[in-house]
ModelCIF file with pLDDT and N, C-alpha, C, O atoms, coordinates in Angstrom:
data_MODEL
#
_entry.id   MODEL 
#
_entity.id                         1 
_entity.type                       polymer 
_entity.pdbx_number_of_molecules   1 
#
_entity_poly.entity_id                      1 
_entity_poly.type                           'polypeptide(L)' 
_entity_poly.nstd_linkage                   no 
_entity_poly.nstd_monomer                   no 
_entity_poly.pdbx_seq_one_letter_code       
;(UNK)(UNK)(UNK)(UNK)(UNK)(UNK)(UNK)(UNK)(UNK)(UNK)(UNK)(UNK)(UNK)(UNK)(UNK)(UNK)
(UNK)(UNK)(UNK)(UNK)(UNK)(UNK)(UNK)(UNK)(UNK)(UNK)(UNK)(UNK)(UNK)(UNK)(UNK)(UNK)
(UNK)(UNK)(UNK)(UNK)(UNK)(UNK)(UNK)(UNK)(UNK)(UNK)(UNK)(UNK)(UNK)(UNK)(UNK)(UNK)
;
_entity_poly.pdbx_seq_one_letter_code_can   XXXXXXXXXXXXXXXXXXXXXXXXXXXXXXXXXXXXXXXXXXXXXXXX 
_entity_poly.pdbx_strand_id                 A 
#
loop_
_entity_poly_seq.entity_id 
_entity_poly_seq.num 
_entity_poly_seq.mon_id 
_entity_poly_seq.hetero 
1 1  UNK n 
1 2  UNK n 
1 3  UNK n 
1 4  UNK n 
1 5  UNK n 
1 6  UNK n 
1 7  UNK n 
1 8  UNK n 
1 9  UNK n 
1 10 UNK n 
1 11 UNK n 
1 12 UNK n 
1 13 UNK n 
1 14 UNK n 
1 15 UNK n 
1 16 UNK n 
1 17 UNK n 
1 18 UNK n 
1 19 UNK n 
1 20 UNK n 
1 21 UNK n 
1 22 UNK n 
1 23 UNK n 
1 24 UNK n 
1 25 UNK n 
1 26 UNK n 
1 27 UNK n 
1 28 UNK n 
1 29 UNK n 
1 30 UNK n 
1 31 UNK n 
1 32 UNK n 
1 33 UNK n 
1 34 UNK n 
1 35 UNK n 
1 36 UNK n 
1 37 UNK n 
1 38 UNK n 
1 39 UNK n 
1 40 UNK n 
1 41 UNK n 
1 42 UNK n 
1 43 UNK n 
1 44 UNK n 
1 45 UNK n 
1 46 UNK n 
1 47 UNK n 
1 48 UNK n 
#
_struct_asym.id          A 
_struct_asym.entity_id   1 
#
loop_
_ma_qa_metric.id 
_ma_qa_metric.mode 
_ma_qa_metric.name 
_ma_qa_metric.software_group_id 
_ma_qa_metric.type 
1 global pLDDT . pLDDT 
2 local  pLDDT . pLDDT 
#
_ma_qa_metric_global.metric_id      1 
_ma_qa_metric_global.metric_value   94.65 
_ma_qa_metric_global.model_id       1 
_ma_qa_metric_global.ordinal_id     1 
#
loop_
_ma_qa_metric_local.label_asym_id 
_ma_qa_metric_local.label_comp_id 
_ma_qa_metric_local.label_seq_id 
_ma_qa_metric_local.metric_id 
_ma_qa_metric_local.metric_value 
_ma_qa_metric_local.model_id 
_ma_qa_metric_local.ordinal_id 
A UNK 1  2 94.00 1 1  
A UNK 2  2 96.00 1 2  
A UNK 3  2 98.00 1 3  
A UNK 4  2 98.00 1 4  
A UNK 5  2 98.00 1 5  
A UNK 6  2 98.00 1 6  
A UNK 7  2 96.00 1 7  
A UNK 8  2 90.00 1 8  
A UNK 9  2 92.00 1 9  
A UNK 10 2 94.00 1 10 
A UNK 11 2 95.00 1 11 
A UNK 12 2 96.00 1 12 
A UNK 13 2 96.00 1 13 
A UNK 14 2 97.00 1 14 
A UNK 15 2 98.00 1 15 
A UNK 16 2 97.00 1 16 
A UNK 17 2 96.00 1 17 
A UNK 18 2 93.00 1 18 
A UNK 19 2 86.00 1 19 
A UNK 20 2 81.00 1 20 
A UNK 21 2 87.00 1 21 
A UNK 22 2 91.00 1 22 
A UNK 23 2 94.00 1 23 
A UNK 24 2 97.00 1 24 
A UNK 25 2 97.00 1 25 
A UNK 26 2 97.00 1 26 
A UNK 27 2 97.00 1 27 
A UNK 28 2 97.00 1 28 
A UNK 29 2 97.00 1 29 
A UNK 30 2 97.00 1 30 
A UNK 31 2 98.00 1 31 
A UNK 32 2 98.00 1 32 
A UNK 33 2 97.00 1 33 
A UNK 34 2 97.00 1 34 
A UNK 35 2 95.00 1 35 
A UNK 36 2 92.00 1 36 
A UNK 37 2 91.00 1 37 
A UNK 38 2 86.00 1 38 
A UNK 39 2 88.00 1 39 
A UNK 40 2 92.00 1 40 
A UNK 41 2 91.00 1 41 
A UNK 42 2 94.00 1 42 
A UNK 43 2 95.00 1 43 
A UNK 44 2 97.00 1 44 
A UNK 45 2 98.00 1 45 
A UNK 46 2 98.00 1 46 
A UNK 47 2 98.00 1 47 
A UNK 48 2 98.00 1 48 
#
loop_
_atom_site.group_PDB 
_atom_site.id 
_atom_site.type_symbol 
_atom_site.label_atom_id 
_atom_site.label_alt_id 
_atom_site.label_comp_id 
_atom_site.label_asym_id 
_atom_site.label_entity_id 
_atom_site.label_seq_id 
_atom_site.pdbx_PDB_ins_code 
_atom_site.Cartn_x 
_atom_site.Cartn_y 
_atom_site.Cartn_z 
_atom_site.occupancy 
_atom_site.B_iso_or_equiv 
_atom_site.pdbx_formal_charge 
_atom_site.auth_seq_id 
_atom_site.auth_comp_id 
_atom_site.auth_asym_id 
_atom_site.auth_atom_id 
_atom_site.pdbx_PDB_model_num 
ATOM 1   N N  . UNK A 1 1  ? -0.338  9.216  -12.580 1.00 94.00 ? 1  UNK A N  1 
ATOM 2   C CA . UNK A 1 1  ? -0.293  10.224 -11.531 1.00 94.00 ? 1  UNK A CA 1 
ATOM 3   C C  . UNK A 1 1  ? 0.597   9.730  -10.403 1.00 94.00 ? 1  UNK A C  1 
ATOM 4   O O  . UNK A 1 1  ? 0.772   8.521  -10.250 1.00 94.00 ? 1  UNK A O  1 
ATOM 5   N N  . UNK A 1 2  ? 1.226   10.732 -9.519  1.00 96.00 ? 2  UNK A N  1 
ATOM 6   C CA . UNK A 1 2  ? 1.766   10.385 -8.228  1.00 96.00 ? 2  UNK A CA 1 
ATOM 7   C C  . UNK A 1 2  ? 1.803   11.287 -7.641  1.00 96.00 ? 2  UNK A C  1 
ATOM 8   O O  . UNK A 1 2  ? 1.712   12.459 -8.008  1.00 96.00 ? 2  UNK A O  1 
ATOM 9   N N  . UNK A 1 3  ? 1.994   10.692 -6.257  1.00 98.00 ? 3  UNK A N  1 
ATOM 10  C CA . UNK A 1 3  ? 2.478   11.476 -4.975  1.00 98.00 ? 3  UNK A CA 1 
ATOM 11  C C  . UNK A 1 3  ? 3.601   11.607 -4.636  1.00 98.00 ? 3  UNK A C  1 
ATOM 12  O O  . UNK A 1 3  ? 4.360   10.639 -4.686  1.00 98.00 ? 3  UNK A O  1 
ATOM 13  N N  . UNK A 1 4  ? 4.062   12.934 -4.161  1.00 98.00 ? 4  UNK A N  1 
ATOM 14  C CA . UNK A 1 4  ? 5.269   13.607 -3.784  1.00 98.00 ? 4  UNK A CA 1 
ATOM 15  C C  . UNK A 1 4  ? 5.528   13.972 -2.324  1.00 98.00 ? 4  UNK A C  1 
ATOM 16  O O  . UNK A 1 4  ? 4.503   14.495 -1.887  1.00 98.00 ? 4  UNK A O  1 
ATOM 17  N N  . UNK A 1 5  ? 6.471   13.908 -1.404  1.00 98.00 ? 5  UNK A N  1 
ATOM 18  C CA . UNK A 1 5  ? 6.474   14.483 -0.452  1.00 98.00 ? 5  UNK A CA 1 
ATOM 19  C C  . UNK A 1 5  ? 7.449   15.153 0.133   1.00 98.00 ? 5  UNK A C  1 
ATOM 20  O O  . UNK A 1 5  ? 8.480   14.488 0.239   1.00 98.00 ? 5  UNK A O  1 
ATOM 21  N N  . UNK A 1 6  ? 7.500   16.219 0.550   1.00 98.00 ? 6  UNK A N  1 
ATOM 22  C CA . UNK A 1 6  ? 9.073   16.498 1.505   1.00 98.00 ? 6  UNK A CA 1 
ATOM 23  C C  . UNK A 1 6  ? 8.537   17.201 2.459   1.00 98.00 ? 6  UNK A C  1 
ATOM 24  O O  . UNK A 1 6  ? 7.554   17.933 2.569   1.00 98.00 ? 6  UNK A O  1 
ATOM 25  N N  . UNK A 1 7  ? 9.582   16.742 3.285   1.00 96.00 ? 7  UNK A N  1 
ATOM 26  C CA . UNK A 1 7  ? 10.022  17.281 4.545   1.00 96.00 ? 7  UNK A CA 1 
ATOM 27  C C  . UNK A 1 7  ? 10.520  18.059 4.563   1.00 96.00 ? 7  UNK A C  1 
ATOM 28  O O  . UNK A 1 7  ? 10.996  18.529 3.531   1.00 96.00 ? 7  UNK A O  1 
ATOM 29  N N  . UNK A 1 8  ? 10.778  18.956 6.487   1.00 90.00 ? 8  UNK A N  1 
ATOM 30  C CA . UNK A 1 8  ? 11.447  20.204 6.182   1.00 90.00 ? 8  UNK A CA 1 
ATOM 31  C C  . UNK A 1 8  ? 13.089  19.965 6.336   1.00 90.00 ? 8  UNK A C  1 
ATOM 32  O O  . UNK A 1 8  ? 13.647  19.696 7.400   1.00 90.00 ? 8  UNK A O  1 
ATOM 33  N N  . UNK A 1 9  ? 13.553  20.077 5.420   1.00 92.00 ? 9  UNK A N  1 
ATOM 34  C CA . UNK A 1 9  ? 15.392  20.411 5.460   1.00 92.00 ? 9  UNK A CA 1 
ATOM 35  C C  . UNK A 1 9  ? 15.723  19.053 4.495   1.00 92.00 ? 9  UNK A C  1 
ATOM 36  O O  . UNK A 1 9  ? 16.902  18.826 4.223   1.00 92.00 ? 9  UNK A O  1 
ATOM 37  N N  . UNK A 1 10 ? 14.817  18.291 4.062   1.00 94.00 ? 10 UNK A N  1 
ATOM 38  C CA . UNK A 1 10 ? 14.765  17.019 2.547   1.00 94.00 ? 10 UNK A CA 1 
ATOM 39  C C  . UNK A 1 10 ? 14.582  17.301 1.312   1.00 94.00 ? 10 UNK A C  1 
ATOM 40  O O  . UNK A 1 10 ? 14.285  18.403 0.851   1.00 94.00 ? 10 UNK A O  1 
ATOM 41  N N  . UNK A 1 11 ? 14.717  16.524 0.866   1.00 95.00 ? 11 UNK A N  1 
ATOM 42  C CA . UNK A 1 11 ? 14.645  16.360 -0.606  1.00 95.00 ? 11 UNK A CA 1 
ATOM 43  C C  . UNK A 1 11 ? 13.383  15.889 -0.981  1.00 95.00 ? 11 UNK A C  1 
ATOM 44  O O  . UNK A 1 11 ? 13.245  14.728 -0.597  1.00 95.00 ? 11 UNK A O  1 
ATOM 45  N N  . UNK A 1 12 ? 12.378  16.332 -1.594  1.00 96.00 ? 12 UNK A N  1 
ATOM 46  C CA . UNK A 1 12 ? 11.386  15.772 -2.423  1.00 96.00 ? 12 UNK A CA 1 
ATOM 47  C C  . UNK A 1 12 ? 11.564  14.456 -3.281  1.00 96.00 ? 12 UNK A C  1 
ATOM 48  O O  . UNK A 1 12 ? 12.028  14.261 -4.405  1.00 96.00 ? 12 UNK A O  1 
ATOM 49  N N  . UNK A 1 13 ? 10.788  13.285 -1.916  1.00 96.00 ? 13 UNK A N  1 
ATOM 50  C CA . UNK A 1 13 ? 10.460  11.913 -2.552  1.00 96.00 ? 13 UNK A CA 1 
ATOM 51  C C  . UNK A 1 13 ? 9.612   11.786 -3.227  1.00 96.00 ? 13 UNK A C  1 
ATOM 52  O O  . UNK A 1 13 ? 9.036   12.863 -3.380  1.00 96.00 ? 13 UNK A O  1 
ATOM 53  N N  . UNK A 1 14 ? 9.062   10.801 -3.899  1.00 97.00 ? 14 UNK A N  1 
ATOM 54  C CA . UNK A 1 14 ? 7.912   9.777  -4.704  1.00 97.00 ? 14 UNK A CA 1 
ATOM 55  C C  . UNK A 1 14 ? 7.326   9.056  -3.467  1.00 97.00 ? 14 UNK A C  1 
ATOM 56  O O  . UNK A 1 14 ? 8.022   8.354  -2.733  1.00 97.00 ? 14 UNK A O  1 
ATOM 57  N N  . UNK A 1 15 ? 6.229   9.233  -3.311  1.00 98.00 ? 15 UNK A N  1 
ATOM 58  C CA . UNK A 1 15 ? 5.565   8.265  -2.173  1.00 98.00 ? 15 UNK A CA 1 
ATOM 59  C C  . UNK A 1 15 ? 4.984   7.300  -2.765  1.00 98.00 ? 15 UNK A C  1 
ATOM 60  O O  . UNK A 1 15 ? 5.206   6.190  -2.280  1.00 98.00 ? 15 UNK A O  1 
ATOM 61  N N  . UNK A 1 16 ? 4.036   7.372  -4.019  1.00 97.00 ? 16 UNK A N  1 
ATOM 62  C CA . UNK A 1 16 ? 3.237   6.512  -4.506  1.00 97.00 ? 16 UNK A CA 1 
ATOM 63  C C  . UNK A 1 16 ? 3.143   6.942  -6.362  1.00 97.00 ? 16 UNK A C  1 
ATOM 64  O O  . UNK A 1 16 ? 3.393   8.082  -6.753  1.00 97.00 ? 16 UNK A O  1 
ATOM 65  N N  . UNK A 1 17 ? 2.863   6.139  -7.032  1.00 96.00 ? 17 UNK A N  1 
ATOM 66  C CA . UNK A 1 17 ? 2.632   6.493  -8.050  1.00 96.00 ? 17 UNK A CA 1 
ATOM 67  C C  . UNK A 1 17 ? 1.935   5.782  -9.532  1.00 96.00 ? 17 UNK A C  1 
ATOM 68  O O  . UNK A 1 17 ? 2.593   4.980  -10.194 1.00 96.00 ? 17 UNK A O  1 
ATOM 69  N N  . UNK A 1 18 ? 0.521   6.204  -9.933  1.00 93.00 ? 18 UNK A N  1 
ATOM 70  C CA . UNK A 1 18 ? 0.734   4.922  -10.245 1.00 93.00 ? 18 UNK A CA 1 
ATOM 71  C C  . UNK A 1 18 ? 0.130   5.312  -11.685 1.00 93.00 ? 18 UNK A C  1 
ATOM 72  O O  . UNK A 1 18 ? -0.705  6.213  -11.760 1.00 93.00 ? 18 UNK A O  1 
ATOM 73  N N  . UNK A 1 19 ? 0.600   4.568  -12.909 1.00 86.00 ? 19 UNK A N  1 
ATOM 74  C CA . UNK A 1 19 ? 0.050   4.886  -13.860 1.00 86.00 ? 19 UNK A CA 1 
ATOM 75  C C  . UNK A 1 19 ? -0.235  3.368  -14.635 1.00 86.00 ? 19 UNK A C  1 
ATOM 76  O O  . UNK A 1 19 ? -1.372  3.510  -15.086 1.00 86.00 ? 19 UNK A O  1 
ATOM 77  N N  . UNK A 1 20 ? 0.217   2.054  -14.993 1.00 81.00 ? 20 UNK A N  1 
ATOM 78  C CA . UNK A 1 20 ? -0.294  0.970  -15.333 1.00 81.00 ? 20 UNK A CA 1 
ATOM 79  C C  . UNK A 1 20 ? -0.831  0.281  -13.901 1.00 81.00 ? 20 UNK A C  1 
ATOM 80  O O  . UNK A 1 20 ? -1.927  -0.114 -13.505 1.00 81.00 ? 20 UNK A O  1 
ATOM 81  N N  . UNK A 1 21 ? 0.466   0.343  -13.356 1.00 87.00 ? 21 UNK A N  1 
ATOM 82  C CA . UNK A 1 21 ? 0.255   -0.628 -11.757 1.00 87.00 ? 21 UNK A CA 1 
ATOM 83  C C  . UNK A 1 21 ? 0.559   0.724  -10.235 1.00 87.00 ? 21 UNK A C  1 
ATOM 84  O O  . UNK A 1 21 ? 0.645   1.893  -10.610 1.00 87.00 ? 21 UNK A O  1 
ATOM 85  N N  . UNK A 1 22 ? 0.635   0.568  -9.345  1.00 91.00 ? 22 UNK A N  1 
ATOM 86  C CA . UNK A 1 22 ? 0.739   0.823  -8.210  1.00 91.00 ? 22 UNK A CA 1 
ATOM 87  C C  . UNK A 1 22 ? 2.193   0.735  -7.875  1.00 91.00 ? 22 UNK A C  1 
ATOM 88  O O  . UNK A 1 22 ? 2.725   -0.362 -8.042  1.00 91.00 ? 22 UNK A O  1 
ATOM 89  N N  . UNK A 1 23 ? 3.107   1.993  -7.309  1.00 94.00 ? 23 UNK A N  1 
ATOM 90  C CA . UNK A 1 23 ? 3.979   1.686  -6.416  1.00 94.00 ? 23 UNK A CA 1 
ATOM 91  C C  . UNK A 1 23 ? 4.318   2.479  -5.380  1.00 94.00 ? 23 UNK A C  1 
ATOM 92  O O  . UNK A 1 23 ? 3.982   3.637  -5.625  1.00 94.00 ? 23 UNK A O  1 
ATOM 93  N N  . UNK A 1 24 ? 4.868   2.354  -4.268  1.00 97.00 ? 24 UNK A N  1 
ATOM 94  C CA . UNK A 1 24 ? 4.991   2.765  -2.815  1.00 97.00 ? 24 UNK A CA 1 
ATOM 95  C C  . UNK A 1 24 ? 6.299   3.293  -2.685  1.00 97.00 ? 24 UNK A C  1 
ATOM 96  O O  . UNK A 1 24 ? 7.064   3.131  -3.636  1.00 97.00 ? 24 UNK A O  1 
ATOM 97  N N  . UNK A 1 25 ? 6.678   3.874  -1.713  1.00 97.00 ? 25 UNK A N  1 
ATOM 98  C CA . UNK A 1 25 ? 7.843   3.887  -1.218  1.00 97.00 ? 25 UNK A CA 1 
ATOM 99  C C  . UNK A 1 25 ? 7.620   2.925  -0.252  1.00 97.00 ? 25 UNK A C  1 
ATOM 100 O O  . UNK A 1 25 ? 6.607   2.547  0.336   1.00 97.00 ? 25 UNK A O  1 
ATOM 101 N N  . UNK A 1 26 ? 9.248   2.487  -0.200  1.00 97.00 ? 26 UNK A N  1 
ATOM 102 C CA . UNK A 1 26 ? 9.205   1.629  0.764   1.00 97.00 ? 26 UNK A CA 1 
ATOM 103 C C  . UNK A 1 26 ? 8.529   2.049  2.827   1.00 97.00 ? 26 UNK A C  1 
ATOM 104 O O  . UNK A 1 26 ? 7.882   1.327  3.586   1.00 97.00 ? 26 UNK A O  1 
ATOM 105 N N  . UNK A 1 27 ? 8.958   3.137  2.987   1.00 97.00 ? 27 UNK A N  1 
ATOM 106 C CA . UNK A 1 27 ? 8.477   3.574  4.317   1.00 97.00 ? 27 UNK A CA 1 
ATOM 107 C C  . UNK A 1 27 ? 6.514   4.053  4.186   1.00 97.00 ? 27 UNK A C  1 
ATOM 108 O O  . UNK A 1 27 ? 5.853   4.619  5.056   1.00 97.00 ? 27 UNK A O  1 
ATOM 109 N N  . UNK A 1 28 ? 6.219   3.757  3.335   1.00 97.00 ? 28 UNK A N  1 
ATOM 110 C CA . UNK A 1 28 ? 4.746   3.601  3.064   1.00 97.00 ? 28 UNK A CA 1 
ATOM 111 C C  . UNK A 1 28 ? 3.708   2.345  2.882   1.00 97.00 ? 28 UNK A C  1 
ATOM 112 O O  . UNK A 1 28 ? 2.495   2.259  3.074   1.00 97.00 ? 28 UNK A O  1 
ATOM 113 N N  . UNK A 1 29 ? 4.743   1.359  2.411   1.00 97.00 ? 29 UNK A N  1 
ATOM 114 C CA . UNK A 1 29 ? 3.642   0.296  1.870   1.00 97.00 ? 29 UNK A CA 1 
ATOM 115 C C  . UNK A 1 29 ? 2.945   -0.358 3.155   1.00 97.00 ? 29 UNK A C  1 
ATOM 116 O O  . UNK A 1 29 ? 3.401   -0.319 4.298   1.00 97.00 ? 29 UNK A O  1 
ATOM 117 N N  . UNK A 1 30 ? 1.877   -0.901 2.793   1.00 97.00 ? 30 UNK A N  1 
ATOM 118 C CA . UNK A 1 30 ? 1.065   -1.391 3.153   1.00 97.00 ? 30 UNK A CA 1 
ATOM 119 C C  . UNK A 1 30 ? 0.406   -0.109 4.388   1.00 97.00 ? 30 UNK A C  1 
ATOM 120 O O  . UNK A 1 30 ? 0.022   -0.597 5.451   1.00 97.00 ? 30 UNK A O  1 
ATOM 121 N N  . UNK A 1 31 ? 0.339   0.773  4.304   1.00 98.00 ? 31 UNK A N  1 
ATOM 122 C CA . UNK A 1 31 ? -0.283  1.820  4.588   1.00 98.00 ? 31 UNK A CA 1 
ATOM 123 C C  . UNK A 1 31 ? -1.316  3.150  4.033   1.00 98.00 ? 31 UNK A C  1 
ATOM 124 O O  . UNK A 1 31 ? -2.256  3.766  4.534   1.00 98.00 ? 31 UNK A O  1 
ATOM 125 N N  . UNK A 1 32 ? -0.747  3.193  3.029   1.00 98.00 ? 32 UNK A N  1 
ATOM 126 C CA . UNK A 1 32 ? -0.975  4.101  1.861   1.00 98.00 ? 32 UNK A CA 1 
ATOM 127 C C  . UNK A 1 32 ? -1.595  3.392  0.295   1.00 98.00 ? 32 UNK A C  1 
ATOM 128 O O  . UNK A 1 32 ? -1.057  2.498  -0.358  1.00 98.00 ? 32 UNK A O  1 
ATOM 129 N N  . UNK A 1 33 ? -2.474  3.893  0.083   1.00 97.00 ? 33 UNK A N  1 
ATOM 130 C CA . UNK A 1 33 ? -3.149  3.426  -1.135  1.00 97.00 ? 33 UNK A CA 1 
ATOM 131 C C  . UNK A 1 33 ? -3.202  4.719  -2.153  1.00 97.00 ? 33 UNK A C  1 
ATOM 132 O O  . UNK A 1 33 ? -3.413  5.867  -1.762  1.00 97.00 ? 33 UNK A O  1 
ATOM 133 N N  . UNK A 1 34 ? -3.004  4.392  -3.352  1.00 97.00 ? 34 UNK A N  1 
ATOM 134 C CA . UNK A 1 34 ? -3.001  5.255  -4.505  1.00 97.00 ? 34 UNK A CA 1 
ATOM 135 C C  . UNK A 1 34 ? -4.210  4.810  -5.288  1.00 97.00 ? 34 UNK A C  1 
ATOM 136 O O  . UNK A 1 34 ? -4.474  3.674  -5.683  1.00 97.00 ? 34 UNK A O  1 
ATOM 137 N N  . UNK A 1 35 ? -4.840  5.841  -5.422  1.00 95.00 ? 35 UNK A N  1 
ATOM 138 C CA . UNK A 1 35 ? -5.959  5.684  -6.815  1.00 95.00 ? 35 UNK A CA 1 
ATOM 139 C C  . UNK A 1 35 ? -6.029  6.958  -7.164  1.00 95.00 ? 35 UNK A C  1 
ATOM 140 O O  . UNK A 1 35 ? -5.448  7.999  -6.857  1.00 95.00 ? 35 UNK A O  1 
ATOM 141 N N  . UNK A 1 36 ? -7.473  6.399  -8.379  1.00 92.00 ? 36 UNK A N  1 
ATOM 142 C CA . UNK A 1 36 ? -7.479  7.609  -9.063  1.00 92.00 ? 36 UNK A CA 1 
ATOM 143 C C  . UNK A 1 36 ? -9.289  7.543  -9.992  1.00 92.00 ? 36 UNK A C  1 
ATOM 144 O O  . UNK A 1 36 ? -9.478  6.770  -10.931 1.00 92.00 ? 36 UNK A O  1 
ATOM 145 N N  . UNK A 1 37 ? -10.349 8.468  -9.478  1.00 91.00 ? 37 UNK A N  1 
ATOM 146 C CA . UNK A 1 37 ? -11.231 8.864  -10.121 1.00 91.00 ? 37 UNK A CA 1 
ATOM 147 C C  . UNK A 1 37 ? -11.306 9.285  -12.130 1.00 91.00 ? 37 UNK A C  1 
ATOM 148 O O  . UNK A 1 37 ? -11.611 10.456 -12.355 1.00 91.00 ? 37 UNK A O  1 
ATOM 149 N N  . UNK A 1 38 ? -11.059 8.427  -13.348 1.00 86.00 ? 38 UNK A N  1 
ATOM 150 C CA . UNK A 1 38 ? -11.001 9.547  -13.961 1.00 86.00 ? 38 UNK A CA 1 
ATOM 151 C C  . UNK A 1 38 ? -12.214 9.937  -14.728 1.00 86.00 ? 38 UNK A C  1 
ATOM 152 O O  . UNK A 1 38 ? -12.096 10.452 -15.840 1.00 86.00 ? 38 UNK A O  1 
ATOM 153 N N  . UNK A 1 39 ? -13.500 9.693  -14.128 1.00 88.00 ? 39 UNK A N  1 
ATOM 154 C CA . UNK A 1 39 ? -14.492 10.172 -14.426 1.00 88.00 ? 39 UNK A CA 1 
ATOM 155 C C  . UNK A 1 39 ? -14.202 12.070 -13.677 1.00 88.00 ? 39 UNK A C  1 
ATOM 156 O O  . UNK A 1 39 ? -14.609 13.040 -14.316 1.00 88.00 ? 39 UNK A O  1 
ATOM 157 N N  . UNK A 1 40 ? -13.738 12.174 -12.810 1.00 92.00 ? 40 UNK A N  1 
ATOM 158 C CA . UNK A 1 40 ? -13.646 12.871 -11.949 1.00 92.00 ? 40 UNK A CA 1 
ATOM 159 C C  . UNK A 1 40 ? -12.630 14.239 -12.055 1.00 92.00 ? 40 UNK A C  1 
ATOM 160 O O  . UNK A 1 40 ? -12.706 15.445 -11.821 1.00 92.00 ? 40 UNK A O  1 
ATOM 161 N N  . UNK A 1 41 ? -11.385 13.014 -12.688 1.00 91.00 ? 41 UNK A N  1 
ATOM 162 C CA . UNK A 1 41 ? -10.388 13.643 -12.872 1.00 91.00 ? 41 UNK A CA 1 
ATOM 163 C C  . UNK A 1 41 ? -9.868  14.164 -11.333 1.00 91.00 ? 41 UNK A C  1 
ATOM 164 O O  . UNK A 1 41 ? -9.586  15.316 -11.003 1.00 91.00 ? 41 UNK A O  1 
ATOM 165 N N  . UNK A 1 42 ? -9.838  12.894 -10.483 1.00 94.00 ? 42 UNK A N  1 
ATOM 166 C CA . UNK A 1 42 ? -9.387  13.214 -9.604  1.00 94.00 ? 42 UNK A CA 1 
ATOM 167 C C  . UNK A 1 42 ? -8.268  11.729 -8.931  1.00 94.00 ? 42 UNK A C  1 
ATOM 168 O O  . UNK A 1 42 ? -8.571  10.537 -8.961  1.00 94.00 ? 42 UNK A O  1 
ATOM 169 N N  . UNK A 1 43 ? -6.799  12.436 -8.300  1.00 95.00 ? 43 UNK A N  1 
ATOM 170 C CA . UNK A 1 43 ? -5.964  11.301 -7.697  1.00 95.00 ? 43 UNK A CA 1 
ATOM 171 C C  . UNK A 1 43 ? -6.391  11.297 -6.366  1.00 95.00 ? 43 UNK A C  1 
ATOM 172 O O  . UNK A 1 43 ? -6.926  12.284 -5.862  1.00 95.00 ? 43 UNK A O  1 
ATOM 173 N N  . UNK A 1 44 ? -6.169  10.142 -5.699  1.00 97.00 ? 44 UNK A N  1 
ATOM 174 C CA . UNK A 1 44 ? -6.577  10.035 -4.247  1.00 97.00 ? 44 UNK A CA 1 
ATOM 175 C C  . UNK A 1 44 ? -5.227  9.272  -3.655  1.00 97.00 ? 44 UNK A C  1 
ATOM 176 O O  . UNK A 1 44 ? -4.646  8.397  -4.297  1.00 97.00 ? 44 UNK A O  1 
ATOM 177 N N  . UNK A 1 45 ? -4.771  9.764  -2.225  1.00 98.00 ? 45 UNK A N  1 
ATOM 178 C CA . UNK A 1 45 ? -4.086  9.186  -1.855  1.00 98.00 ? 45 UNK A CA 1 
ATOM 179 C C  . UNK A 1 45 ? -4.692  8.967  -0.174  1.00 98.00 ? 45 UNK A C  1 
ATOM 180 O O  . UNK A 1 45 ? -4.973  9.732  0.749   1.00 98.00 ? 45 UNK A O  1 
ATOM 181 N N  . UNK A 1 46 ? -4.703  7.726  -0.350  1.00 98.00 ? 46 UNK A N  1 
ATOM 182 C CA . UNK A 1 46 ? -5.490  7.310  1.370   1.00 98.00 ? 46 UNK A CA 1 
ATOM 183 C C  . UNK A 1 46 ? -4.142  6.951  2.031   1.00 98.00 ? 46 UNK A C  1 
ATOM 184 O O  . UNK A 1 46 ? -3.202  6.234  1.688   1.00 98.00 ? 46 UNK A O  1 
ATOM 185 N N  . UNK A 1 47 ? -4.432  7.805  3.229   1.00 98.00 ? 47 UNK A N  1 
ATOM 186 C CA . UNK A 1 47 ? -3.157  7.294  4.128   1.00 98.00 ? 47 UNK A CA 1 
ATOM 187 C C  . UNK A 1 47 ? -3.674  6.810  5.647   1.00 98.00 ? 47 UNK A C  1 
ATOM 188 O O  . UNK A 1 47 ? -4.455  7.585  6.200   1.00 98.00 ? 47 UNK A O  1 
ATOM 189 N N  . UNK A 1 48 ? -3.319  5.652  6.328   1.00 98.00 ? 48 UNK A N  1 
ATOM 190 C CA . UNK A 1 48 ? -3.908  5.285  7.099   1.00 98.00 ? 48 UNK A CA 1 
ATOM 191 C C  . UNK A 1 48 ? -2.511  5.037  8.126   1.00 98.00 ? 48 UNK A C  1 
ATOM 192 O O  . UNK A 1 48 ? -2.653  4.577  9.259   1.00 98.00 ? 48 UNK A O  1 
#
């Protein structure tokens, strides 16, 4: 799973994404955490 983001008048980035391991964009890391419930079937993206 991952996270997507854009801005207004941008291009749709990758913020996070993670399917073996974890990765960030760089203007995110160590801020932003990626997981994922799949009892739940749910992605979580914590942004702090």
């Amino acid at each position: 799973a991952a996270w997507y983001r854009r801005a207004p008048g941008e291009q749709r980035e990758l913020v996070a994404d993670i399917t073996s391991i974890s990765n960030y964009a760089d203007s995110v890391k160590g801020r932003f955490t990626i997981s994922r419930d799949r009892a739940k079937n749910t992605v979580y993206l914590q942004m702090n």
